[in-house]
N, C-alpha and C. Protein backbone atom coordinates (compact mmCIF):
# COMPACT_ATOMS: atom_id res chain seq x y z
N UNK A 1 -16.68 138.43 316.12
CA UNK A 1 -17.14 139.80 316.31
C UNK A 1 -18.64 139.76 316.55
N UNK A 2 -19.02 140.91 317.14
CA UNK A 2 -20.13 140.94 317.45
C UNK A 2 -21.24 141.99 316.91
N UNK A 3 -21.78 141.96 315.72
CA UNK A 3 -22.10 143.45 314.88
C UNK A 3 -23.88 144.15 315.44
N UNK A 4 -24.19 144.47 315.04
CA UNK A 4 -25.35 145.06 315.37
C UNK A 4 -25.95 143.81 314.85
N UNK A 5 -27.58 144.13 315.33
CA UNK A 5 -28.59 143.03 314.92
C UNK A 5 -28.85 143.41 313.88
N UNK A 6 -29.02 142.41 312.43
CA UNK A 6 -29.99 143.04 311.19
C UNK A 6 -28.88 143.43 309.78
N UNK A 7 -27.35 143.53 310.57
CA UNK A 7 -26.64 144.16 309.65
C UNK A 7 -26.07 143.04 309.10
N UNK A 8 -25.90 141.66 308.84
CA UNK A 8 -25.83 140.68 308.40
C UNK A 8 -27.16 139.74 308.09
N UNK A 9 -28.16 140.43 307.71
CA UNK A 9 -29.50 139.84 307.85
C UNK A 9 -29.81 138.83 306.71
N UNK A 10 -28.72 138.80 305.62
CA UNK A 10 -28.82 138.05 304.48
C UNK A 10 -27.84 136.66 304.96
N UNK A 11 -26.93 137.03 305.90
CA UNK A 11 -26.10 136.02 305.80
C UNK A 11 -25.78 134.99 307.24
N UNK A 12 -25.69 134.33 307.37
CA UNK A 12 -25.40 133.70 308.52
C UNK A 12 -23.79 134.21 309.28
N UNK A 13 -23.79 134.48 309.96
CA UNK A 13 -22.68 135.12 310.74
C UNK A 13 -21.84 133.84 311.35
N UNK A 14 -22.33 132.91 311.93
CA UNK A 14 -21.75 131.98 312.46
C UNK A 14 -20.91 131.08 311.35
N UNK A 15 -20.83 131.37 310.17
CA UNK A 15 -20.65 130.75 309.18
C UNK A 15 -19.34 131.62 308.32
N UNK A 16 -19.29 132.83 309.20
CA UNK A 16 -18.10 133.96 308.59
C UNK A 16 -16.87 133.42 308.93
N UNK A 17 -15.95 133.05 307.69
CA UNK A 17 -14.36 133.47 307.90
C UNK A 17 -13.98 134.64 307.82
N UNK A 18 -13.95 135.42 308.79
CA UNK A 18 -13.29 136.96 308.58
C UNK A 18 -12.24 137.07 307.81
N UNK A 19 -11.73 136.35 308.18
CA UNK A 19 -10.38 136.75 306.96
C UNK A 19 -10.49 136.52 305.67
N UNK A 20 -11.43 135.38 305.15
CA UNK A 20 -11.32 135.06 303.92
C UNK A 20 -12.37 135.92 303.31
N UNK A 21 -13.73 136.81 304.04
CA UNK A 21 -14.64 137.25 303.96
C UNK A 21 -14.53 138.70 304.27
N UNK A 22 -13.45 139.32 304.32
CA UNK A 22 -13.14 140.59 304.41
C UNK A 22 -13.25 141.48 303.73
N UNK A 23 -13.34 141.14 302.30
CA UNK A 23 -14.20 142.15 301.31
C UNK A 23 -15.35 142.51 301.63
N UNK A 24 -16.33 141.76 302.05
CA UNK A 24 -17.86 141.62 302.11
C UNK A 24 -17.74 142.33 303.78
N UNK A 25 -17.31 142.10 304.65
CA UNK A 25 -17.78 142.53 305.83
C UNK A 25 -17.33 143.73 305.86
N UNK A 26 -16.12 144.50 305.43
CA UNK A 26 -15.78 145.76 305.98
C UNK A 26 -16.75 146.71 304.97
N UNK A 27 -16.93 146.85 303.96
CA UNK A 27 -17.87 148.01 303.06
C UNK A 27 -19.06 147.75 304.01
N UNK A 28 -19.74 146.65 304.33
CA UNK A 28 -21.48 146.38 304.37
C UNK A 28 -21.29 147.29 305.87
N UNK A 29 -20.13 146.85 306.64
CA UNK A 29 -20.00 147.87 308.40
C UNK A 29 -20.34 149.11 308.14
N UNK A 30 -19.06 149.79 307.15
CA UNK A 30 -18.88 150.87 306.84
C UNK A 30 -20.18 150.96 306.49
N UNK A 31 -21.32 151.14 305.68
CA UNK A 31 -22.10 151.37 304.96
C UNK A 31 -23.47 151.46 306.06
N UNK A 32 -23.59 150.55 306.37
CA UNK A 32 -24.77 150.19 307.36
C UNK A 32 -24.50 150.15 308.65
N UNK A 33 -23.50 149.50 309.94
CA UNK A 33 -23.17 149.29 310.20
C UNK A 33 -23.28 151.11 311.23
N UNK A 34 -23.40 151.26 313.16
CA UNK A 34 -23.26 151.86 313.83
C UNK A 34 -21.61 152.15 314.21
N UNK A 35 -21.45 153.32 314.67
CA UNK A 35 -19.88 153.78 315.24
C UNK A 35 -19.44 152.30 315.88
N UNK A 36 -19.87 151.52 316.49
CA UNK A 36 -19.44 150.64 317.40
C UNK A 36 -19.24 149.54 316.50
N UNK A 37 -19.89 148.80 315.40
CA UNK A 37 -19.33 147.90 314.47
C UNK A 37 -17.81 148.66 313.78
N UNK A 38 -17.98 149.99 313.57
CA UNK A 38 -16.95 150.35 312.75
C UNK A 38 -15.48 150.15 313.27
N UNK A 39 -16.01 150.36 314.44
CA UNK A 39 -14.81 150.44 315.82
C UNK A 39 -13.91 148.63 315.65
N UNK A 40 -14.97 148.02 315.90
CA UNK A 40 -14.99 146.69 316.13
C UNK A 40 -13.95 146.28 314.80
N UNK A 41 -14.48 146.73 313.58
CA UNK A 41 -13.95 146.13 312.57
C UNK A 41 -12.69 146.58 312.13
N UNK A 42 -12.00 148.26 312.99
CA UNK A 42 -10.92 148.55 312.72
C UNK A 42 -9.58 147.81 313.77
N UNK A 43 -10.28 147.78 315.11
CA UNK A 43 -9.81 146.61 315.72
C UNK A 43 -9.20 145.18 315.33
N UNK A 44 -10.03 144.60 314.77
CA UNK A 44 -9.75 143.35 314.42
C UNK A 44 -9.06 143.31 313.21
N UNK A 45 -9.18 144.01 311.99
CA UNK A 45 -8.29 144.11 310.57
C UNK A 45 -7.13 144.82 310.27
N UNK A 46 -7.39 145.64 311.66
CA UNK A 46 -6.82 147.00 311.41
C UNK A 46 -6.59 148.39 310.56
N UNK A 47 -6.04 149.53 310.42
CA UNK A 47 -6.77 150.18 309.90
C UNK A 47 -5.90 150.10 308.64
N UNK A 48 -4.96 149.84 308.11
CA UNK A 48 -4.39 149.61 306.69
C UNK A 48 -4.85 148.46 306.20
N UNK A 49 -5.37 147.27 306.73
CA UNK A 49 -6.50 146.36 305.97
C UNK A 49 -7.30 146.80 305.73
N UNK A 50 -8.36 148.25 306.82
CA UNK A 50 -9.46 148.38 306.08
C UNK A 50 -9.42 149.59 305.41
N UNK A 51 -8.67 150.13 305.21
CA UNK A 51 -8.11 150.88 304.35
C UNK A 51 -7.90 150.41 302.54
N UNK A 52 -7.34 149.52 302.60
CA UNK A 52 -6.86 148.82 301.43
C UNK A 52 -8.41 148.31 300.81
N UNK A 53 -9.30 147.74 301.87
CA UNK A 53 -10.46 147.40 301.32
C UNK A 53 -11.53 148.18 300.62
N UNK A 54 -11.32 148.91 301.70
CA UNK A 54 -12.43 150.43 300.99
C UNK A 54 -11.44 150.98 299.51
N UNK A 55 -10.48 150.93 299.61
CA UNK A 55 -10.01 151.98 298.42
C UNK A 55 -10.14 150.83 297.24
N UNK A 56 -10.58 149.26 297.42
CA UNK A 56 -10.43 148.81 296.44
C UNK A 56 -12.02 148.06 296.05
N UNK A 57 -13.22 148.45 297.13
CA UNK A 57 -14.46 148.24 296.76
C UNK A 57 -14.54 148.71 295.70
N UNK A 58 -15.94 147.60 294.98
CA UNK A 58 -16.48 148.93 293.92
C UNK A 58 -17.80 149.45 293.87
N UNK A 59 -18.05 149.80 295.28
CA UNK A 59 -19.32 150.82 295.18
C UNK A 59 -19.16 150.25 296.77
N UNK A 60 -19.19 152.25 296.75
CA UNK A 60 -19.38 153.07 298.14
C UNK A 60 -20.53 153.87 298.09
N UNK A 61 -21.63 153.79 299.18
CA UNK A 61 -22.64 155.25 298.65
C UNK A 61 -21.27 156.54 299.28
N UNK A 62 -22.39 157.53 298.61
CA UNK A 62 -21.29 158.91 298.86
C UNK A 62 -20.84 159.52 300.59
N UNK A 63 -21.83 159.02 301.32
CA UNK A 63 -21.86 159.44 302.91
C UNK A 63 -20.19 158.35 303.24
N UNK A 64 -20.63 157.15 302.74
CA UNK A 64 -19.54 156.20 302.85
C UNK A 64 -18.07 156.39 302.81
N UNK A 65 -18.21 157.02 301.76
CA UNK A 65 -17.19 157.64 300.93
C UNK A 65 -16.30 158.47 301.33
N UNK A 66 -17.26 159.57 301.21
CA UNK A 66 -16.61 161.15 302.44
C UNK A 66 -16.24 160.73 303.84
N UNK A 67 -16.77 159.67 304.23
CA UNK A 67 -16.30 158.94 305.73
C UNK A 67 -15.48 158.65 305.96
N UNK A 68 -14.68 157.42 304.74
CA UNK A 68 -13.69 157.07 304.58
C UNK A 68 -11.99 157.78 304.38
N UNK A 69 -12.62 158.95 303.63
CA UNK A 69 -11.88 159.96 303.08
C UNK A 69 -11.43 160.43 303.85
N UNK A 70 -12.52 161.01 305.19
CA UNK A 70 -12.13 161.85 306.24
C UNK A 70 -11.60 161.10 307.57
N UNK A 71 -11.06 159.57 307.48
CA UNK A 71 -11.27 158.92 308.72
C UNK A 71 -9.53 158.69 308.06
N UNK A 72 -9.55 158.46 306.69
CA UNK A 72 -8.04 157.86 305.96
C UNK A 72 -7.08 159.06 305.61
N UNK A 73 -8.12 159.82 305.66
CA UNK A 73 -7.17 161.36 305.30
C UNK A 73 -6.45 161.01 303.22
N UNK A 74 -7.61 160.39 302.81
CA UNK A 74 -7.18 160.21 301.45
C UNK A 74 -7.92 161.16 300.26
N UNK A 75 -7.76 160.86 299.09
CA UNK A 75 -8.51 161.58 298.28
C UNK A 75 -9.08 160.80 297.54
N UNK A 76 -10.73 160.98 296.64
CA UNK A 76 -11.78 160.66 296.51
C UNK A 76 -11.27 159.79 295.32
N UNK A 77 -10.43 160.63 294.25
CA UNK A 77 -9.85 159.84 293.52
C UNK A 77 -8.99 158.50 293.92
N UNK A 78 -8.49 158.39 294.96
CA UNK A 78 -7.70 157.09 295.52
C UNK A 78 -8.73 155.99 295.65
N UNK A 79 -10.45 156.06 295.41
CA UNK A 79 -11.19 154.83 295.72
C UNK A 79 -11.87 154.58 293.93
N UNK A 80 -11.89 152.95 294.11
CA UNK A 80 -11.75 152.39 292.57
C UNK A 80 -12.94 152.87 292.44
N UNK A 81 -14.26 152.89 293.69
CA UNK A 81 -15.79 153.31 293.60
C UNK A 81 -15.72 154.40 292.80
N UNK A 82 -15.08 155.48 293.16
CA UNK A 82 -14.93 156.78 292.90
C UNK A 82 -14.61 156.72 291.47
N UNK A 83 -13.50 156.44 290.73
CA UNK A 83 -13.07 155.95 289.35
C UNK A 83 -13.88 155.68 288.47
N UNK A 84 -14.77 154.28 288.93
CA UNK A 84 -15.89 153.64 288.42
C UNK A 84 -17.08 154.47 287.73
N UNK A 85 -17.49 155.10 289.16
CA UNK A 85 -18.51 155.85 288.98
C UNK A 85 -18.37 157.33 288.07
N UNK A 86 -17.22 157.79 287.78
CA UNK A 86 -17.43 158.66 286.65
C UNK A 86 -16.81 157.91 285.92
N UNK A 87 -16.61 156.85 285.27
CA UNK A 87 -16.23 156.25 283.97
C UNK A 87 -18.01 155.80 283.70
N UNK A 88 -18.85 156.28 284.46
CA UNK A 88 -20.42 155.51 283.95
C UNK A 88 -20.85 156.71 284.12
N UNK A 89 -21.50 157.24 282.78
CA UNK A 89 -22.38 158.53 282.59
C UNK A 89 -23.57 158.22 283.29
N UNK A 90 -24.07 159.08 283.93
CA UNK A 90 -25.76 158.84 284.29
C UNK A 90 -26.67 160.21 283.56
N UNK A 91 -27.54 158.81 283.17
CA UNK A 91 -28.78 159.44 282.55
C UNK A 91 -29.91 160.49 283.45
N UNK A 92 -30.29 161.78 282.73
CA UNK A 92 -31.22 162.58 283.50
C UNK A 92 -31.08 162.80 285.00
N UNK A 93 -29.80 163.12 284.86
CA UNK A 93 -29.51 163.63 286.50
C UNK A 93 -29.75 165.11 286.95
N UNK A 94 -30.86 164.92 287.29
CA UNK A 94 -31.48 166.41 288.00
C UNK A 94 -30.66 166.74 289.09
């Protein structure tokens, strides 16, 4: 695959097993990642692999999230992120 420049900037790309590395590449697309990586990555995994991935990350930011939601037609509660994050109180939230 071919992702944007910068969006693998920690990792060597030439060095990716997609398949075995499929946790790590589909959230960081989703997350960072332009319409055209997203495209790319539903292509190649398809969309009940990346489906399964997102609902079983554990930490989505919220734009991520609602993206997912609205692209899977799921509910907020169906992602472990989602779960997680109100099982952890946060302090002084204005």
């Amino acid at each position: 695959m071919n992702f944007s420049a910068g969006l693998f900037w920690d990792t060597d790309e030439t060095k990716f097993d997609y398949d075995k590395h499929a946790g790590h590449i589909i959230p960081r697309v989703f997350m960072k990642g332009k319409l055209d990586d997203i495209l790319q990555v539903i292509r190649y995994y398809g969309k009940e692999k990346v489906k399964e991935v997102l609902t079983n990350t554990r930490y989505l930011d919220k734009k991520t999230l609602s993206f997912a939601i609205a692209l899977f037609d799921l509910k907020k509660e169906d992602f472990r992120c989602y779960k997680l994050s109100q099982s952890t109180p946060q302090h002084w939230n204005y």
